[in-house]
N, C-alpha and C. Protein backbone atom coordinates (compact mmCIF):
# COMPACT_ATOMS: atom_id res chain seq x y z
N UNK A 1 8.60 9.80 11.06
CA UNK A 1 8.83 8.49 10.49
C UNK A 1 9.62 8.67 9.19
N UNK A 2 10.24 8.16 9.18
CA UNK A 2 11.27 8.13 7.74
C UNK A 2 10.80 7.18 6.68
N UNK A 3 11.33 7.14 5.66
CA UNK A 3 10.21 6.84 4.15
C UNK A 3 11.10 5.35 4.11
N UNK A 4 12.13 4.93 4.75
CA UNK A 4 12.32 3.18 5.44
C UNK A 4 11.40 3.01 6.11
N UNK A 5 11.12 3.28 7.18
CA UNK A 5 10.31 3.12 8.16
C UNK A 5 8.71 3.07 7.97
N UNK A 6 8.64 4.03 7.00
CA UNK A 6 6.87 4.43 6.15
C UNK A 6 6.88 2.71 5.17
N UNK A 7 7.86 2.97 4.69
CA UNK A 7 7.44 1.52 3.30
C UNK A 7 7.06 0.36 3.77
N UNK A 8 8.18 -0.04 4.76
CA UNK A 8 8.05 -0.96 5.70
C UNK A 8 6.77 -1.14 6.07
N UNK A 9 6.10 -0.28 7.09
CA UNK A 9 4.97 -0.35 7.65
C UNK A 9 3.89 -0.57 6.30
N UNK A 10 3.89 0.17 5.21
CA UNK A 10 3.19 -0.17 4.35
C UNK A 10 2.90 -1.46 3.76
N UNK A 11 4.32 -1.81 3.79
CA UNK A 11 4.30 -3.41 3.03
C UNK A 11 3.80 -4.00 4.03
N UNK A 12 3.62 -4.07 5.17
CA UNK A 12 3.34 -4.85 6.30
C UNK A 12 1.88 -4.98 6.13
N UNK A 13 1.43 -3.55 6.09
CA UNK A 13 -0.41 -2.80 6.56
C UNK A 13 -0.88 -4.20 4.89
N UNK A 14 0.00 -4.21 3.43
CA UNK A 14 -0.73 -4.37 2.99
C UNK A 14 -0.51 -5.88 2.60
N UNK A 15 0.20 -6.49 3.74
CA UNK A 15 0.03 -8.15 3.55
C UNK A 15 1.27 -8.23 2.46
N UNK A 16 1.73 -7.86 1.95
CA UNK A 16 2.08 -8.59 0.58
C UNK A 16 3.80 -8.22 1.02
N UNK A 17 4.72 -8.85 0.03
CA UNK A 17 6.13 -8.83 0.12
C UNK A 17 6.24 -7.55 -1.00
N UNK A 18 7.75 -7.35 -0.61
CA UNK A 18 8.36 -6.18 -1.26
C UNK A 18 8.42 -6.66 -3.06
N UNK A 19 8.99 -7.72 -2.93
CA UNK A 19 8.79 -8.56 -4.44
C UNK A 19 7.65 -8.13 -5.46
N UNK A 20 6.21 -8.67 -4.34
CA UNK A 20 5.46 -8.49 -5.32
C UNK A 20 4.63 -7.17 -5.56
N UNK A 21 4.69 -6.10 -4.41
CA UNK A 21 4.63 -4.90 -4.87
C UNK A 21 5.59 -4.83 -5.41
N UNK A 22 6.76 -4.47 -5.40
CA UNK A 22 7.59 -4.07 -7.00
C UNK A 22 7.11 -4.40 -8.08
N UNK A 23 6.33 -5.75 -8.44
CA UNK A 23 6.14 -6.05 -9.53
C UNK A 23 4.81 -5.30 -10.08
N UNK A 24 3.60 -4.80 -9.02
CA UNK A 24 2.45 -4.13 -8.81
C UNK A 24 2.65 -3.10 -9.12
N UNK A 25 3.67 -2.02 -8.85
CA UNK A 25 3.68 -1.00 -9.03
C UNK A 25 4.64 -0.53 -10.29
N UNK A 26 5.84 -1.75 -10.77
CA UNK A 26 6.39 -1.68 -11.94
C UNK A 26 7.58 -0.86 -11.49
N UNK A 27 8.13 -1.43 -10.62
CA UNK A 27 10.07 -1.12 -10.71
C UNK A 27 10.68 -2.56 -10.35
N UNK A 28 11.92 -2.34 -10.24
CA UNK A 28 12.55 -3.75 -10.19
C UNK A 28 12.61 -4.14 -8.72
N UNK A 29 12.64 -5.34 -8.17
CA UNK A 29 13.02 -5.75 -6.71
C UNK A 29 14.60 -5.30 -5.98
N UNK A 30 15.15 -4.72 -7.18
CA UNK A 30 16.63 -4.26 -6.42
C UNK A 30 16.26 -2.65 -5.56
N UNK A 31 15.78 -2.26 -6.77
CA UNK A 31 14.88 -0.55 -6.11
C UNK A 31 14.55 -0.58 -5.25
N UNK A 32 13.30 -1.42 -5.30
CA UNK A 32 12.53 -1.94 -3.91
C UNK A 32 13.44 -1.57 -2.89
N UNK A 33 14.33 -2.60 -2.78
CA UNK A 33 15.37 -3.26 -1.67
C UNK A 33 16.15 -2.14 -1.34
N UNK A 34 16.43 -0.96 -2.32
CA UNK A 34 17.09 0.32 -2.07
C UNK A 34 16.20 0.98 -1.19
N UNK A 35 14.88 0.83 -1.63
CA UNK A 35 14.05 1.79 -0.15
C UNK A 35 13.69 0.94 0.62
N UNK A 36 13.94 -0.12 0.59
CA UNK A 36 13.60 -0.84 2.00
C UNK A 36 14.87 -0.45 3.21
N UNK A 37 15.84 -0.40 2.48
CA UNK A 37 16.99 -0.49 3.46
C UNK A 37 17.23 0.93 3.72
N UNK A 38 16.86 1.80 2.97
CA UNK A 38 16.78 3.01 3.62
C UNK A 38 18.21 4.27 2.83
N UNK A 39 18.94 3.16 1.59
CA UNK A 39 19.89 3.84 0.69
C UNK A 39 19.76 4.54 -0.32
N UNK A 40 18.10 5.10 -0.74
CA UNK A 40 18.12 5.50 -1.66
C UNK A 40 16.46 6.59 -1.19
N UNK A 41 15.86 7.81 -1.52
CA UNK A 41 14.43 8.29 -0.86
C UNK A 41 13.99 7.92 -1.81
N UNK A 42 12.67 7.71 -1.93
CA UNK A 42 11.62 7.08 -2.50
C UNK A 42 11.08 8.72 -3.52
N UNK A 43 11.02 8.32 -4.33
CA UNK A 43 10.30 9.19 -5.04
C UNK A 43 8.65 9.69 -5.21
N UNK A 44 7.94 10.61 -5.21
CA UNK A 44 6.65 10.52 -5.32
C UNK A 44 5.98 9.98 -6.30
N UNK A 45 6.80 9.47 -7.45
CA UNK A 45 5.64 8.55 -8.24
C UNK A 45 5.44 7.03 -7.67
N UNK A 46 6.71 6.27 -6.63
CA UNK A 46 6.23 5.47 -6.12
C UNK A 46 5.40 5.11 -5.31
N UNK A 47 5.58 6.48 -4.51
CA UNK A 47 4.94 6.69 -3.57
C UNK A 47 3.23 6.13 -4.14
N UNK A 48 3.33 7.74 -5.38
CA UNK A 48 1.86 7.18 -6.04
C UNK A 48 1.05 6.18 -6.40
N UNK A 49 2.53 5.08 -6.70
CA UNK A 49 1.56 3.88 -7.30
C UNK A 49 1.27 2.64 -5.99
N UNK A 50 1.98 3.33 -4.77
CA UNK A 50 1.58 2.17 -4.23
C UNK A 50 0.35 2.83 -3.44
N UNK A 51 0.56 4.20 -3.37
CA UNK A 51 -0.99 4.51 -2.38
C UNK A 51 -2.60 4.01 -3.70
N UNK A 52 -2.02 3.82 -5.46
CA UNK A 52 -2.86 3.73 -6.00
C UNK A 52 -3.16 2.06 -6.04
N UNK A 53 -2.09 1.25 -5.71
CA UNK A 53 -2.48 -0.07 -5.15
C UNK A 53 -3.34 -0.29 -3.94
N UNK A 54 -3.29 0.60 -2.87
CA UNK A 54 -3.56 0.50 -1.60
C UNK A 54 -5.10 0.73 -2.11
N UNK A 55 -5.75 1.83 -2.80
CA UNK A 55 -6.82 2.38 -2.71
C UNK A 55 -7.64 0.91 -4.07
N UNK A 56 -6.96 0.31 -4.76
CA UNK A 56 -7.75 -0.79 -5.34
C UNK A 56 -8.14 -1.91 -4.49
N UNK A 57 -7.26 -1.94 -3.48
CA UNK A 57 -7.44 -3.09 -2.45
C UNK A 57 -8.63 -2.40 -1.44
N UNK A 58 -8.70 -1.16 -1.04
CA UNK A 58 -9.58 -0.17 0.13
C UNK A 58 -11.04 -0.86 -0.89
N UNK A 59 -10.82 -0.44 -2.06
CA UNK A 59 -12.22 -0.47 -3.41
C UNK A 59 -12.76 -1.81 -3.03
N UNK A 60 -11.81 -2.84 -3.30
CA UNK A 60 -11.78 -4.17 -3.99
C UNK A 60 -13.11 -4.56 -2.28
N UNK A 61 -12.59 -4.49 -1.07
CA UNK A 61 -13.01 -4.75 -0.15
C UNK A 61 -14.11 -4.01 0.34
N UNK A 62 -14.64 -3.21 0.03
CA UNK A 62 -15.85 -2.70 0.37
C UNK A 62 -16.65 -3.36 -0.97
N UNK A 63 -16.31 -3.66 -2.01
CA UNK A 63 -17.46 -4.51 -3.02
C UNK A 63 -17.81 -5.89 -2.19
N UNK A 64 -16.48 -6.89 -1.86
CA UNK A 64 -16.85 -7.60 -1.12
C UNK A 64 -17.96 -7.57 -0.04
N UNK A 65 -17.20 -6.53 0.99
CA UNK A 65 -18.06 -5.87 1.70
C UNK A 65 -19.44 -6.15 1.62
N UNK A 66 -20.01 -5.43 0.47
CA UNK A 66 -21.20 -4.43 0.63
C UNK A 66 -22.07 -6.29 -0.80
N UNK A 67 -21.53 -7.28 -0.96
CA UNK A 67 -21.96 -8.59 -1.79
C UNK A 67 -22.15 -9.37 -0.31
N UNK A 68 -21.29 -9.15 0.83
CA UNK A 68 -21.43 -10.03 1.86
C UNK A 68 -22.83 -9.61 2.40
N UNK A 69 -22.77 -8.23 2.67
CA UNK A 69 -24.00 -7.70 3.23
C UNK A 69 -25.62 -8.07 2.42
N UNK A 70 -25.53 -7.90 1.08
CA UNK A 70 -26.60 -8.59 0.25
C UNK A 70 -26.91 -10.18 0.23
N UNK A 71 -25.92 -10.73 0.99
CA UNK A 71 -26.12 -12.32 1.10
C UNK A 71 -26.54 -12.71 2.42
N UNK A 72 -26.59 -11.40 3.58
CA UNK A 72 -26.93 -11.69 4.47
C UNK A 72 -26.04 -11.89 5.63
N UNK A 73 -24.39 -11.90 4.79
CA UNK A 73 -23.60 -12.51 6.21
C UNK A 73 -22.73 -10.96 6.42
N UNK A 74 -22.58 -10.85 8.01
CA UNK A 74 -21.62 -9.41 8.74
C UNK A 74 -20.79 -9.27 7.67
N UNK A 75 -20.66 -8.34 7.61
CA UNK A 75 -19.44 -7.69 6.52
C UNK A 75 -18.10 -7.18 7.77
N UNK A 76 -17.37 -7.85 6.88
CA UNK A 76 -15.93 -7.66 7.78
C UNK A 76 -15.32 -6.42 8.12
N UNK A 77 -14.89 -6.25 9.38
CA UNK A 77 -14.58 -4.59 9.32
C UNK A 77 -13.57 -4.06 8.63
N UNK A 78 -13.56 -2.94 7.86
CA UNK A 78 -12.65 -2.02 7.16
C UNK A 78 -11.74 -1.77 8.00
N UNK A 79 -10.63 -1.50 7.78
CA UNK A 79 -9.81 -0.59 8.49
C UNK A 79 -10.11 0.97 7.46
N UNK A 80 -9.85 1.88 8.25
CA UNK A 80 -9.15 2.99 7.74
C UNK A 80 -8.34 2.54 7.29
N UNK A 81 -8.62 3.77 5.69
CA UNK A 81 -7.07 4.05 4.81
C UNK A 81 -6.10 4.98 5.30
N UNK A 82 -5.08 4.71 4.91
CA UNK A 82 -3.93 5.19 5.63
C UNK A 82 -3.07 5.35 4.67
N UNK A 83 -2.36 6.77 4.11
CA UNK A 83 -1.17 6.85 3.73
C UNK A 83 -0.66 7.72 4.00
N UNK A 84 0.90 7.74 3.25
CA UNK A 84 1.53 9.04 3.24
C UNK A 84 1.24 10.38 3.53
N UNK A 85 2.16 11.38 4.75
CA UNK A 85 1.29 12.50 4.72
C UNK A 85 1.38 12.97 3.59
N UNK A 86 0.41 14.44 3.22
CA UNK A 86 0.92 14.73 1.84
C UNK A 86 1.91 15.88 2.57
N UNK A 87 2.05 15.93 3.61
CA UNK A 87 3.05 17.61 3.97
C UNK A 87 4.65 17.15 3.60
N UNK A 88 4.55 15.77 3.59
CA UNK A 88 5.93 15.27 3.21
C UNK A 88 6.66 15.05 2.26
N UNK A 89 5.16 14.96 1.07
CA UNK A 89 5.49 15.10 -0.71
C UNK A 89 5.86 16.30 -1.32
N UNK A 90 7.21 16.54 -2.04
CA UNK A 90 7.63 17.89 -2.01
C UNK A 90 6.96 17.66 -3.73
C-alpha cells in the first residue's frame, strides 16, 4: 500500500476530512492535499501525530465504552486499532 493510499484509508477509518486533520495534527491543508494526491511522502512525524490522534479517539471510546457499561446499556463494539506498519518507518 502506498502512503496515498495508507492516508486515504486513514482519513476514511477516522471519519473526519483531510481539512480537519490538518488542523489536528498542525500542518496546513495544502500539505495535506500534497499527501493526499500522492506528490509529496509523508514524513514520520505526521505520520506520528495522526497515529497520536487515532489513539485519543481508540482512548476517548473505550471511556465511553466502559460509562455505557456502568449505566447498564451494551457498550458499542471497538474496532481494532490499526496503523502504520512500523517496517515502513525508516
Amino acid at each position: 500500500m502506498t502512503d496515498q493510499q495508507l492516508i486515504k484509508s486513514t482519513i476514511d477509518r477516522l471519519n473526519i476530512t483531510g481539512k480537519a486533520l490538518a488542523k489536528t495534527i498542525g500542518i496546513t491543508l495544502t500539505r495535506m492535499n500534497s499527501y493526499t494526491a500522492g506528490k509529496c511522502n509523508i514524513p514520520p512525524d505526521v505520520w506520528r501525530g495522526i497515529l497520536d490522534y487515532e489513539a485519543r479517539i481508540y482512548e476517548r471510546q473505550q471511556e465511553v465504552n466502559r460509562a455505557a457499561s456502568q449505566m447498564g446499556a451494551p457498550a458499542a463494539e471497538t474496532p481494532k486499532r490499526r496503523g502504520r506498519p512500523r517496517s515502513s518507518i525508516k
